[in-house]
Protein backbone atom coordinates (compact mmCIF):
# COMPACT_ATOMS: atom_id res chain seq x y z
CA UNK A 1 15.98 -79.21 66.98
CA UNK A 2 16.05 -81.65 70.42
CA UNK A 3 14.58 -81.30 73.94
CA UNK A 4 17.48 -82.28 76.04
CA UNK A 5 16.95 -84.96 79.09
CA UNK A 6 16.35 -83.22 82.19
CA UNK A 7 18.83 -85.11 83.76
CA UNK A 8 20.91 -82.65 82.69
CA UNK A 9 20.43 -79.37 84.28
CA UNK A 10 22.08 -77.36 81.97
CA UNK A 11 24.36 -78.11 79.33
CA UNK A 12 27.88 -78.89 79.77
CA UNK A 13 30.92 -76.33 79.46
CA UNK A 14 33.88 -75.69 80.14
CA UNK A 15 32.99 -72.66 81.95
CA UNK A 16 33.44 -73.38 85.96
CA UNK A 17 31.15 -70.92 87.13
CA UNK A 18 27.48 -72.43 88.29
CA UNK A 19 24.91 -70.99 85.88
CA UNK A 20 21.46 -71.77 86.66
CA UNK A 21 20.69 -70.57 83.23
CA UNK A 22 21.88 -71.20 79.66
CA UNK A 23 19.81 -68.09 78.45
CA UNK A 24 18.52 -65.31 78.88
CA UNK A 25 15.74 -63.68 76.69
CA UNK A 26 15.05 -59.59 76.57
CA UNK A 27 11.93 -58.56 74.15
CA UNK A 28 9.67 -55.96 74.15
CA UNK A 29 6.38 -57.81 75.43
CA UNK A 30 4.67 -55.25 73.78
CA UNK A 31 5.61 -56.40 70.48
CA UNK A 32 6.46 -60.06 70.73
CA UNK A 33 5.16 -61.96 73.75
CA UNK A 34 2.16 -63.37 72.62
CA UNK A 35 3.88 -64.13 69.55
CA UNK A 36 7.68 -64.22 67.78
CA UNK A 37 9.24 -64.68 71.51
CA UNK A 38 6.78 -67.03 72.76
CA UNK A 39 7.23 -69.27 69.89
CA UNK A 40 10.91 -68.45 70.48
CA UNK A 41 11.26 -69.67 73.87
CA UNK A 42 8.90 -72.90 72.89
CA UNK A 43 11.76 -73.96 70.80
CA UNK A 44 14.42 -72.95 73.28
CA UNK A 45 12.93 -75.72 75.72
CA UNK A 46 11.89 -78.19 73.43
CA UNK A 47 16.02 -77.98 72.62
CA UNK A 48 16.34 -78.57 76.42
CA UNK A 49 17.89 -75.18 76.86
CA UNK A 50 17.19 -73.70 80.42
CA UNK A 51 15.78 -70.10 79.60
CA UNK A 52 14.78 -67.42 81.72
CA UNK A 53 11.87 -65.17 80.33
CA UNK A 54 9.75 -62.59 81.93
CA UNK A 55 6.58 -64.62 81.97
CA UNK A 56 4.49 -61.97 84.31
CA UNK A 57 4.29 -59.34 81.45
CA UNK A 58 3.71 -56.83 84.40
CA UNK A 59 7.08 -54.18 85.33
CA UNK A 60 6.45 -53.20 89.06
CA UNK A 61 7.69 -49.33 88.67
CA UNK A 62 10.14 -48.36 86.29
CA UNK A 63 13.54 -50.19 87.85
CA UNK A 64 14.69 -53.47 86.91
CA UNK A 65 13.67 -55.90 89.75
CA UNK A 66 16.50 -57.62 91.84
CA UNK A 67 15.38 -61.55 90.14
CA UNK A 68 15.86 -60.23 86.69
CA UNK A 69 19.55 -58.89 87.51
CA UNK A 70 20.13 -62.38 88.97
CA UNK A 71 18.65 -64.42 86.11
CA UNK A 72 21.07 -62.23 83.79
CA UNK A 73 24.21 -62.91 85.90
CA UNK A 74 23.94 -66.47 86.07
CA UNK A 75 22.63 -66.86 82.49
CA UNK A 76 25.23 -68.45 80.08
CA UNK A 77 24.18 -65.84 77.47
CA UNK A 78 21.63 -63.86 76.30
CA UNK A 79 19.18 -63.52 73.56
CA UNK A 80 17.86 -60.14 72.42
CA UNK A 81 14.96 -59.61 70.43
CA UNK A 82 15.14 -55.77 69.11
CA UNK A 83 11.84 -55.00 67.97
CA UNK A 84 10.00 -51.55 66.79
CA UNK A 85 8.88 -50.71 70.52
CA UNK A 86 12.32 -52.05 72.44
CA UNK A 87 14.08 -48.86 72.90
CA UNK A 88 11.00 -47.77 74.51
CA UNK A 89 11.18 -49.36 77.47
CA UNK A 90 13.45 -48.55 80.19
CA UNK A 91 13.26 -52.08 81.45
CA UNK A 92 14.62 -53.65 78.42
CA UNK A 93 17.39 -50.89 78.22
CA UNK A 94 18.30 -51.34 81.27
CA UNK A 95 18.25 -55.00 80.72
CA UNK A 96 20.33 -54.19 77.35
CA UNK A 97 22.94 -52.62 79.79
CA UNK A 98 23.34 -54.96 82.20
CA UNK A 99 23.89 -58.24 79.47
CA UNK A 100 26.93 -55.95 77.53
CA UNK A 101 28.14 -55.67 80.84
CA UNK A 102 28.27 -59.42 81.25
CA UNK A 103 29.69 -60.01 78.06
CA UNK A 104 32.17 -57.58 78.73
CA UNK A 105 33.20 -59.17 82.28
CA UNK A 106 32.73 -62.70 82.33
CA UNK A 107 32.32 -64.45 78.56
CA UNK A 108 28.28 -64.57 78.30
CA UNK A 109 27.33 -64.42 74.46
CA UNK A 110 25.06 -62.22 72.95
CA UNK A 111 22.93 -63.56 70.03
CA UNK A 112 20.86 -60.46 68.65
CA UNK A 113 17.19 -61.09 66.93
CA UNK A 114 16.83 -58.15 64.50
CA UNK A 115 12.60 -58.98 64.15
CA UNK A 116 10.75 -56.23 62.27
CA UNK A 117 13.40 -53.51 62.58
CA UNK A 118 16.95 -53.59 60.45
CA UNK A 119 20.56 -52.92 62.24
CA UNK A 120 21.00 -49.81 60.35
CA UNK A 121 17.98 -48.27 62.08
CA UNK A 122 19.39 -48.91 65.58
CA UNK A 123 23.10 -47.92 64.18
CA UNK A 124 21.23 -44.47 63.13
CA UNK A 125 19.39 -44.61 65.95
CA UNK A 126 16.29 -43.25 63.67
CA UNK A 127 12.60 -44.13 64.19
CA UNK A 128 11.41 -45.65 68.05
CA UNK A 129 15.54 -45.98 68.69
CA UNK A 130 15.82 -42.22 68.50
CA UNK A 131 15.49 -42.14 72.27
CA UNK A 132 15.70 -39.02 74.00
CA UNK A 133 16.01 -36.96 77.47
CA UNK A 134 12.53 -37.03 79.00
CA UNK A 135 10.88 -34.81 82.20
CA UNK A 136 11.17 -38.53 84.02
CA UNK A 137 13.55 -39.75 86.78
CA UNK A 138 14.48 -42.40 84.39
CA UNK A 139 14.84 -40.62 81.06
CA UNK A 140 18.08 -38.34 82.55
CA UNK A 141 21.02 -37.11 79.94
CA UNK A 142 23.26 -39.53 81.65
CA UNK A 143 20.81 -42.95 80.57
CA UNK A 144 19.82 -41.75 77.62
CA UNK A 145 23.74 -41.48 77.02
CA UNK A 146 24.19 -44.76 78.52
CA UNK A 147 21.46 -46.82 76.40
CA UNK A 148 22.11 -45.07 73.22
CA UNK A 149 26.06 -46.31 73.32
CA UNK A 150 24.06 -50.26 74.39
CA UNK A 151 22.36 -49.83 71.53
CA UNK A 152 25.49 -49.41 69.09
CA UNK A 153 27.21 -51.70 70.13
CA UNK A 154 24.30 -54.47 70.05
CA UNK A 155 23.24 -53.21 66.68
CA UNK A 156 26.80 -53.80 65.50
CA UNK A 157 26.92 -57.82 66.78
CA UNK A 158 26.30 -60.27 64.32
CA UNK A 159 22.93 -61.59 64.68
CA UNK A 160 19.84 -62.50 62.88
CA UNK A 161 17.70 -60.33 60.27
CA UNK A 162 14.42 -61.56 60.31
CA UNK A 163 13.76 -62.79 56.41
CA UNK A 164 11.79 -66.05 54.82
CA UNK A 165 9.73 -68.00 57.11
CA UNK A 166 9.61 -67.84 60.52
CA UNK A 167 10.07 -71.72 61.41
CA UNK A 168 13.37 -71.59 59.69
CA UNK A 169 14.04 -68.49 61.19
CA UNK A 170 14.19 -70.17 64.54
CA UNK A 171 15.47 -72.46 63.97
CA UNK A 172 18.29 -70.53 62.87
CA UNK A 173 18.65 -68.45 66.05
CA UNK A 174 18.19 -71.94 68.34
CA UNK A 175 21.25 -73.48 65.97
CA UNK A 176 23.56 -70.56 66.93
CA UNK A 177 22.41 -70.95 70.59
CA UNK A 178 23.27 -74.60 70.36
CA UNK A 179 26.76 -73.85 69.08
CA UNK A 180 27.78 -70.78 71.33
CA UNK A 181 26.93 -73.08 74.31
CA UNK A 182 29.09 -75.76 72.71
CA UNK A 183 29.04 -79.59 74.25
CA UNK A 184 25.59 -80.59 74.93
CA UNK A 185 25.94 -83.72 76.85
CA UNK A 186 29.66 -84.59 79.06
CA UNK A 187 31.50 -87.30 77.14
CA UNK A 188 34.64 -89.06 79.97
CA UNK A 189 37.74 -86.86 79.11
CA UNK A 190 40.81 -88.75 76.70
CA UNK A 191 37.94 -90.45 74.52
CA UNK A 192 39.62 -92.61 72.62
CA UNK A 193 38.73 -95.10 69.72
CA UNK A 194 34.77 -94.16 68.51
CA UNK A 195 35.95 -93.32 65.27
CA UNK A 196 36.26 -97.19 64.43
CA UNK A 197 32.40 -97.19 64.96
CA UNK A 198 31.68 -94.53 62.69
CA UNK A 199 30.87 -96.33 59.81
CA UNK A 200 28.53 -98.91 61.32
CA UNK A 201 26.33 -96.02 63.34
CA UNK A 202 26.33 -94.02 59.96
CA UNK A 203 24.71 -96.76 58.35
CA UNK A 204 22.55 -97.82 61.58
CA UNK A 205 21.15 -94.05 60.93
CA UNK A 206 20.35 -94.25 57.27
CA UNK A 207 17.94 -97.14 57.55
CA UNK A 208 14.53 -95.75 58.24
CA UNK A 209 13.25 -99.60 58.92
CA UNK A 210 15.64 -99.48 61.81
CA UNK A 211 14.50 -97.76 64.22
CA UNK A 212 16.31 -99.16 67.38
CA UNK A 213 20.58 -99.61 68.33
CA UNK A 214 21.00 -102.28 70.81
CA UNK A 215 24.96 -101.69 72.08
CA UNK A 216 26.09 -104.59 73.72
CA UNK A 217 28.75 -106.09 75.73
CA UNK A 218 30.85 -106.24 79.39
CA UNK A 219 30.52 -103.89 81.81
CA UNK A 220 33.12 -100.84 81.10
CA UNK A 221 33.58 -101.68 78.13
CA UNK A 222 32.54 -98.23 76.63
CA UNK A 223 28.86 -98.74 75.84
CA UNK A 224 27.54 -96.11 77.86
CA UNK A 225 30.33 -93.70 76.10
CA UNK A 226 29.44 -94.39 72.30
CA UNK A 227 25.55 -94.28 72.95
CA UNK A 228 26.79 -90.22 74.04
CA UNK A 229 28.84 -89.93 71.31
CA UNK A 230 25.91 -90.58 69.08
CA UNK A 231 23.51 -88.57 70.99
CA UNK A 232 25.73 -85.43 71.17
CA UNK A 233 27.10 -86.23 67.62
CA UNK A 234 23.40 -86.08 66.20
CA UNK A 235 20.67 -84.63 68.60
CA UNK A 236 20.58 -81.34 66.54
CA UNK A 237 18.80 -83.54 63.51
CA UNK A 238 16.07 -84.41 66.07
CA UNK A 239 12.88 -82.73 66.82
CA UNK A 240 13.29 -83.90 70.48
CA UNK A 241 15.82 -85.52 72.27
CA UNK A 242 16.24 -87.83 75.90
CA UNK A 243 18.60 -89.22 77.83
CA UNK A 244 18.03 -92.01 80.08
CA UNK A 245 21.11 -92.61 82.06
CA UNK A 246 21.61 -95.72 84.80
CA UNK A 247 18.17 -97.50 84.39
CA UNK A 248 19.18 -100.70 85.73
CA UNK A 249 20.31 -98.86 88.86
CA UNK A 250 17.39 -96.26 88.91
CA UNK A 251 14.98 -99.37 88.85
CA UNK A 252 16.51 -100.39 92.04
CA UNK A 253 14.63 -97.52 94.19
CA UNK A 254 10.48 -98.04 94.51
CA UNK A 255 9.45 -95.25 92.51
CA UNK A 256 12.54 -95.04 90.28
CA UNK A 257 10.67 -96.68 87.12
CA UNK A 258 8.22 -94.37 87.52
CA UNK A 259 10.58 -91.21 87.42
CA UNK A 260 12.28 -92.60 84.17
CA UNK A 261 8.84 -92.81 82.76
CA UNK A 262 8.03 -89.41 84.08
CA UNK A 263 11.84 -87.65 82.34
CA UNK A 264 11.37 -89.31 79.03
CA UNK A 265 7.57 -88.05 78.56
CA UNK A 266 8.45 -84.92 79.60
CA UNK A 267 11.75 -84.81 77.51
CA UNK A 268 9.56 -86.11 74.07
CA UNK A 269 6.50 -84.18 74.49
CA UNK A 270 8.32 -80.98 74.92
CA UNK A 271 7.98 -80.92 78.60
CA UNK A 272 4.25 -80.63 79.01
CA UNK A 273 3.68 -83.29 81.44
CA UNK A 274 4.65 -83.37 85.22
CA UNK A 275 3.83 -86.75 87.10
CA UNK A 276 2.64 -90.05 86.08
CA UNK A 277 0.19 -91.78 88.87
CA UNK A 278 1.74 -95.33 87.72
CA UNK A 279 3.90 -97.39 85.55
CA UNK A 280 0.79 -98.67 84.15
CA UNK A 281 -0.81 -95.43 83.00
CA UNK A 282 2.61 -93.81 82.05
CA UNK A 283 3.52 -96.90 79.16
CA UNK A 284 0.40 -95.90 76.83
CA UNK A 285 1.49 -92.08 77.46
CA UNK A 286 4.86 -92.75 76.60
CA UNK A 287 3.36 -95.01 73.05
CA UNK A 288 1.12 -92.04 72.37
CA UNK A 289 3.09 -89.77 72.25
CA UNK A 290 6.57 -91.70 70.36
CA UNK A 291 3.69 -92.20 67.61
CA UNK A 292 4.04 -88.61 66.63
CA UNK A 293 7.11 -86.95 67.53
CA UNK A 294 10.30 -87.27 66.04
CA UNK A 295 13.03 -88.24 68.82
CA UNK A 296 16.25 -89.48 69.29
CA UNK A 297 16.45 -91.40 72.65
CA UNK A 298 19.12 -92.83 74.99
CA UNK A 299 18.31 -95.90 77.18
CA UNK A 300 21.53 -96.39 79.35
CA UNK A 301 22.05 -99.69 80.63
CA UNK A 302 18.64 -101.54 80.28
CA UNK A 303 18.51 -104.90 82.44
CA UNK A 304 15.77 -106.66 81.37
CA UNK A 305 13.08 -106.35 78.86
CA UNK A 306 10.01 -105.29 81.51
CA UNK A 307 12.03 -101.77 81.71
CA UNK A 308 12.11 -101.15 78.02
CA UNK A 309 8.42 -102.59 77.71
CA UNK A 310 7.47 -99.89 80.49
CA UNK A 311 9.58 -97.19 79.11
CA UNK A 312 8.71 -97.39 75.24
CA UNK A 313 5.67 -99.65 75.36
CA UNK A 314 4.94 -102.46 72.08
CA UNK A 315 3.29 -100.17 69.87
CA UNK A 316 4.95 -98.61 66.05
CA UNK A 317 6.97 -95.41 66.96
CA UNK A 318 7.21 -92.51 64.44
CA UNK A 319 9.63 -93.94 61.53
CA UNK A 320 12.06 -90.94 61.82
CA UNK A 321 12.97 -91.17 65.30
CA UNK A 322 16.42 -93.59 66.66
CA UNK A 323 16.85 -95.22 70.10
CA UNK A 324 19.87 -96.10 71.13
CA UNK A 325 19.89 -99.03 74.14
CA UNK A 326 22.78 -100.17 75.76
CA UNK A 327 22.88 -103.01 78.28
CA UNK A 328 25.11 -106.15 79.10
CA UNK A 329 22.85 -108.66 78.19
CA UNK A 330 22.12 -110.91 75.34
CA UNK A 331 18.45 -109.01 73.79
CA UNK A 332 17.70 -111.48 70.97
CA UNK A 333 14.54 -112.09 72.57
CA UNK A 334 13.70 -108.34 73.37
CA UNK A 335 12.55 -107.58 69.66
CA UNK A 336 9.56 -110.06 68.60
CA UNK A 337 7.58 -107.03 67.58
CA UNK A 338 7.71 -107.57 63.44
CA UNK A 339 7.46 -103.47 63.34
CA UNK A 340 10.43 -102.90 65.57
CA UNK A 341 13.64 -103.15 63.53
CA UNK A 342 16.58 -103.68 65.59
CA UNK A 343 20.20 -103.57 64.72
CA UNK A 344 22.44 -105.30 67.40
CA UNK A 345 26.06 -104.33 67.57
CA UNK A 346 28.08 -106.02 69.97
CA UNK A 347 31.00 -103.34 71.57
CA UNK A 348 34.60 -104.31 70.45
CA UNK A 349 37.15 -103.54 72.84
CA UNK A 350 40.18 -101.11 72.05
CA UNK A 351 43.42 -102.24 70.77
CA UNK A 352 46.44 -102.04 72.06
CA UNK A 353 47.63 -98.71 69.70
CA UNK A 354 44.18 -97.09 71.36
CA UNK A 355 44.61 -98.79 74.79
CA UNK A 356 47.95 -97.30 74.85
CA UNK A 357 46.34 -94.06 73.96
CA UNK A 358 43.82 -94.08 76.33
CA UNK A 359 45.93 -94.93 79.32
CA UNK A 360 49.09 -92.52 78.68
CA UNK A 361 46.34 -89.77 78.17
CA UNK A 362 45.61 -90.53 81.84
CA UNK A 363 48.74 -91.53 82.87
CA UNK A 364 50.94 -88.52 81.32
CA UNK A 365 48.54 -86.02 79.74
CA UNK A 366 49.90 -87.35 76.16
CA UNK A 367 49.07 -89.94 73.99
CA UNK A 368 52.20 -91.00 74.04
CA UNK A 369 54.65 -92.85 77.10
CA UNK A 370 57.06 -90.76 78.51
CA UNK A 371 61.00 -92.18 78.20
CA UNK A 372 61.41 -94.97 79.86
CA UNK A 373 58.19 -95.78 80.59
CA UNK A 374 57.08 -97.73 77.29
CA UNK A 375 57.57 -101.78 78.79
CA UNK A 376 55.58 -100.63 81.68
CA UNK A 377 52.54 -98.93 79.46
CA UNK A 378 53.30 -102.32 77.31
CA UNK A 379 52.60 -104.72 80.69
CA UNK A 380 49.68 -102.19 81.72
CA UNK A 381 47.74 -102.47 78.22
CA UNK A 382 47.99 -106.23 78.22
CA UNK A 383 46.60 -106.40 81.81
CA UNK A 384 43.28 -104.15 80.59
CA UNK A 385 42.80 -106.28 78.04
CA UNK A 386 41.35 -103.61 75.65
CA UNK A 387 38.59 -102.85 78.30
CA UNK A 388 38.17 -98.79 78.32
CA UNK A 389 37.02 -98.90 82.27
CA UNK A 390 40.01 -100.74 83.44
CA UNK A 391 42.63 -98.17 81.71
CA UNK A 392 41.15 -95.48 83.04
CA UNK A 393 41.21 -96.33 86.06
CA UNK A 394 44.96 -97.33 85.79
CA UNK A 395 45.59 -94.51 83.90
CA UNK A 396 44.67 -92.06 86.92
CA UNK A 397 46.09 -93.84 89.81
CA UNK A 398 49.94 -92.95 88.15
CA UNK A 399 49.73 -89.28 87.47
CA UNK A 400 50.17 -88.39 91.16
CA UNK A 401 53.78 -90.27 91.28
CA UNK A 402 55.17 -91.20 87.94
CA UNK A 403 58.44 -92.59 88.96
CA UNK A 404 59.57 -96.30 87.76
CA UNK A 405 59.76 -97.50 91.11
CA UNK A 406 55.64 -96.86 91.46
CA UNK A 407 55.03 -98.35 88.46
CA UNK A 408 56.67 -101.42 89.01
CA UNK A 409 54.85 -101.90 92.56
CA UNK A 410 51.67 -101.23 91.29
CA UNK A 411 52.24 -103.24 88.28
CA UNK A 412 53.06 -106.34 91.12
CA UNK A 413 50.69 -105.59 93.06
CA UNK A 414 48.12 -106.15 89.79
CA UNK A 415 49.03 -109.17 90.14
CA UNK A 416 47.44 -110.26 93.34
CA UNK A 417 44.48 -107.94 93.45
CA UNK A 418 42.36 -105.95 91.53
CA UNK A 419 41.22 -102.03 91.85
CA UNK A 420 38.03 -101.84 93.63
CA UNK A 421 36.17 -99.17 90.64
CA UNK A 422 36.93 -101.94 88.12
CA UNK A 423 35.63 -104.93 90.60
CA UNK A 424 32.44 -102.79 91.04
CA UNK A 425 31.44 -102.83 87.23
CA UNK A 426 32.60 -106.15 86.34
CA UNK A 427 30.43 -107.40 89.47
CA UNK A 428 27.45 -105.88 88.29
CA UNK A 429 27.74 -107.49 84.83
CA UNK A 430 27.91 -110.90 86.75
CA UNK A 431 24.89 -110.06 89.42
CA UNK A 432 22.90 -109.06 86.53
CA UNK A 433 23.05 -112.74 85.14
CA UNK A 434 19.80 -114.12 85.24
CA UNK A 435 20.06 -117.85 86.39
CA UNK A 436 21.98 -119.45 89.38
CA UNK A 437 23.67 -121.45 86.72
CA UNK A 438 25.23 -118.98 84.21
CA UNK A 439 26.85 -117.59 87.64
CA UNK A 440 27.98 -120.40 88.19
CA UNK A 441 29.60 -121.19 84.86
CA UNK A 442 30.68 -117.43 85.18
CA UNK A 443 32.90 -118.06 87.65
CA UNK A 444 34.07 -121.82 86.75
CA UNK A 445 35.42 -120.01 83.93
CA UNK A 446 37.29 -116.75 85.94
CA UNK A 447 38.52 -119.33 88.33
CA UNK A 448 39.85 -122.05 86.58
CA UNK A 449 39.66 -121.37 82.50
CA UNK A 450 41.71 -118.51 81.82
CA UNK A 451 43.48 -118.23 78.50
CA UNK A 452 42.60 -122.18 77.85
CA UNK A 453 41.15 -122.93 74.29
CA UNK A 454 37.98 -122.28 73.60
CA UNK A 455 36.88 -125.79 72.71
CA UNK A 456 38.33 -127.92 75.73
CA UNK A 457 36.16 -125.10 78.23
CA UNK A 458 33.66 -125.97 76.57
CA UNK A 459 33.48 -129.47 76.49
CA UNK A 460 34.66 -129.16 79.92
CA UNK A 461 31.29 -126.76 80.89
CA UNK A 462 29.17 -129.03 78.95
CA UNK A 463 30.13 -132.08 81.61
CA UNK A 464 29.47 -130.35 84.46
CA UNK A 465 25.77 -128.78 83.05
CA UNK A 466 25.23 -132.49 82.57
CA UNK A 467 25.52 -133.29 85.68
């Protein structure tokens, strides 16, 4: 399983509620702290899923403390480890009580952990799970009652029946966590057109003596959204997992290199270390520890090679693991290390049937034009030129007033100007040129070369280089 980035708080649902937990764990500490549910929430946050867990192992009195009804109620779910001891405790029936009533009110999941004990016991209530009235203020006819109906209805949830080893075991119970919580990382809404790059990431993954994906190309062209496709697509196969989102921006701020460094060693090393004094001492950190752990990584929009020198170092990385870059830049001289095997892929724009998709998903909430509208989606498509970006943003500045009349004027209006989201990115692909003179061929060619052949710009360009 994967350690998600810590850039994302928790993962991503469609649930609009603010959780500031994914899980919640109940165990008897008696039974399983030091052991099953400590190894249990070790893999729960190497996956990168936000867990609350009694760590204290110390119940002031007998009533469930105010902070542990809180971490339930804002707890996506809830994982319950029924062990020989657990219907011993008041504080994990009460506990017990509190997550059916969540489930029952406001959709959080219940995954059950069945370790050392089997359903029918609990169904039966026989053994420890015979619970009974007690001369305590706690053990009353009307809890007992209570916990006993918790207790059937947990035992009669689906869940997990400890059997085989225990690795596989959690792994099991983390899988079903992962899949109850659904979407692990937010992909832009209307996605449109990565199935065309499924067979050339398939194969990119296969190669063991290719380690890293360099995605290439203009600014909103989609890069960003493919490297997330393949890191939600495939994280589960991964021991850990990180997401580095907006370097070349981050790397703007003074310290900002160093809190990349910082989020990926604490993302790949399964969250063990908290600051890094420098960029200097956190690059052999980083190398040590991409020697031994198996990782699938995410470097979003890389602007030189000094970042991904600082954020991966120049040494071997375990064979197993992937890293996925994406940038606007030409990297053929980013990969001179003969144990680094690189596979570039350059990012194709859409085509009109998936431009035309894209935008009337925006547009009209179909994938389809509405009556009428189909020479205006036509005109729109060929202005976008294929680039994802620019359709989206067309797409959503229509919904609000879908007449003819609007279309037309903003269609003119095109024309003359250009929306200011779109002039953002496609300025910061031409800022991000190196040298004075590609931005100055760079713009030769917006100003004066558009939709001329290929080989007259060129000869063109190469007399005014010359001079």
């Amino acid at each position: 399983m994967a350690s998600s980035s810590s850039s994302t708080v928790l993962l991503a649902s469609s649930d609009t509620k603010a959780y500031s937990y994914d899980i919640f764990l109940s165990f008897s500490g008696e039974d399983t702290r030091n052991s099953f549910t400590d190894h249990l929430y070790d893999r729960l946050k190497r996956a990168g899923i936000h867990t609350f867990r009694d760590n204290e192992g110390i119940h002031k009195g007998e009533e469930l403390q105010p902070e542990f009804k809180k971490a339930i109620e804002e707890s996506r779910g809830s994982i319950v480890v029924l062990s020989k001891n657990y219907a011993t405790s008041t504080w994990c029936l009460d506990e017990l009580l509190l997550i059916l009533e969540q489930r029952q009110a406001c959709n959080h999941f219940v995954v059950t952990v069945f370790y050392g004990v089997e359903p029918t016991e609990i169904r039966k209530q026989e053994g420890n799970f015979a619970i009974e009235v007690k001369p305590s203020s706690k053990w009353t006819a009307q809890n007992v009652n209570k916990w006993k109906t918790a207790l059937m209805q947990v035992a009669d949830l689906a869940g997990h029946v400890l059997s085989g080893p225990e690795t596989s075991f959690l792994k099991e119970i983390v899988d079903t966590v992962y899949k109850k919580l659904d979407c692990k990382v937010c992909l832009p809404p209307n996605i449109t057109g990565m199935a065309s790059h499924d067979k050339e990431i398939n194969s990119w993954l296969k190669q063991c003596s290719l380690e890293f994906l360099v995605i290439y190309g203009m600014g909103g062209s989609g890069k960003t959204t493919l490297a997330k496709y393949i890191y939600r697509s495939y994280l589960k196969n991964f021991e850990f997992v990180s997401l580095l989102e907006d370097i070349g921006r981050t790397c703007e701020r003074s310290n900002g290199l160093v809190e990349l460094q910082e989020q990926l060693l604490n993302d790949i090393s399964g969250g063990k270390w908290r600051k890094v004094p420098g960029v200097s001492r956190g690059t052999p950190l980083i190398e040590d520890a991409l020697k031994m752990n198996r990782a699938l990584i995410v470097l979003d929009d890389i602007v030189e090679r000094g970042q991904l020198v600082a954020l991966l170092g120049t040494e071997k990385i375990n064979a197993q693991s992937k890293i996925i870059i994406t940038t606007t830049e030409n990297p053929d001289n980013w990969f001179d290390f003969t144990y680094w095997g690189c596979r570039k892929y350059e990012m194709t724009l859409l085509n009109d049937f998936e431009s035309s998709q894209l935008l009337c998903s925006h547009a009209f909430g179909s994938k389809t034009p509405m009556e009428g509208f189909e020479e205006f989606v036509l005109q729109a498509v060929r202005y976008c030129e294929g680039n994802p970006l620019a359709l989206q943003v067309l797409g959503l500045s229509f919904p609000h007033n879908n007449t003819i009349e609007y279309w037309k004027s903003q269609l003119n209006l095109l024309e003359k100007d250009m929306d200011v989201k779109i002039q953002v990115v496609l300025q910061r692909s031409y800022e991000s040129l190196p040298y004075k003179h590609m931005k100055m061929l760079f713009l030769h060619i917006a100003c004066f070369f558009v939709g001329k052949d290929i080989d007259y710009v060129e000869k063109i360009l190469e007399l005014i280089t010359r001079q």
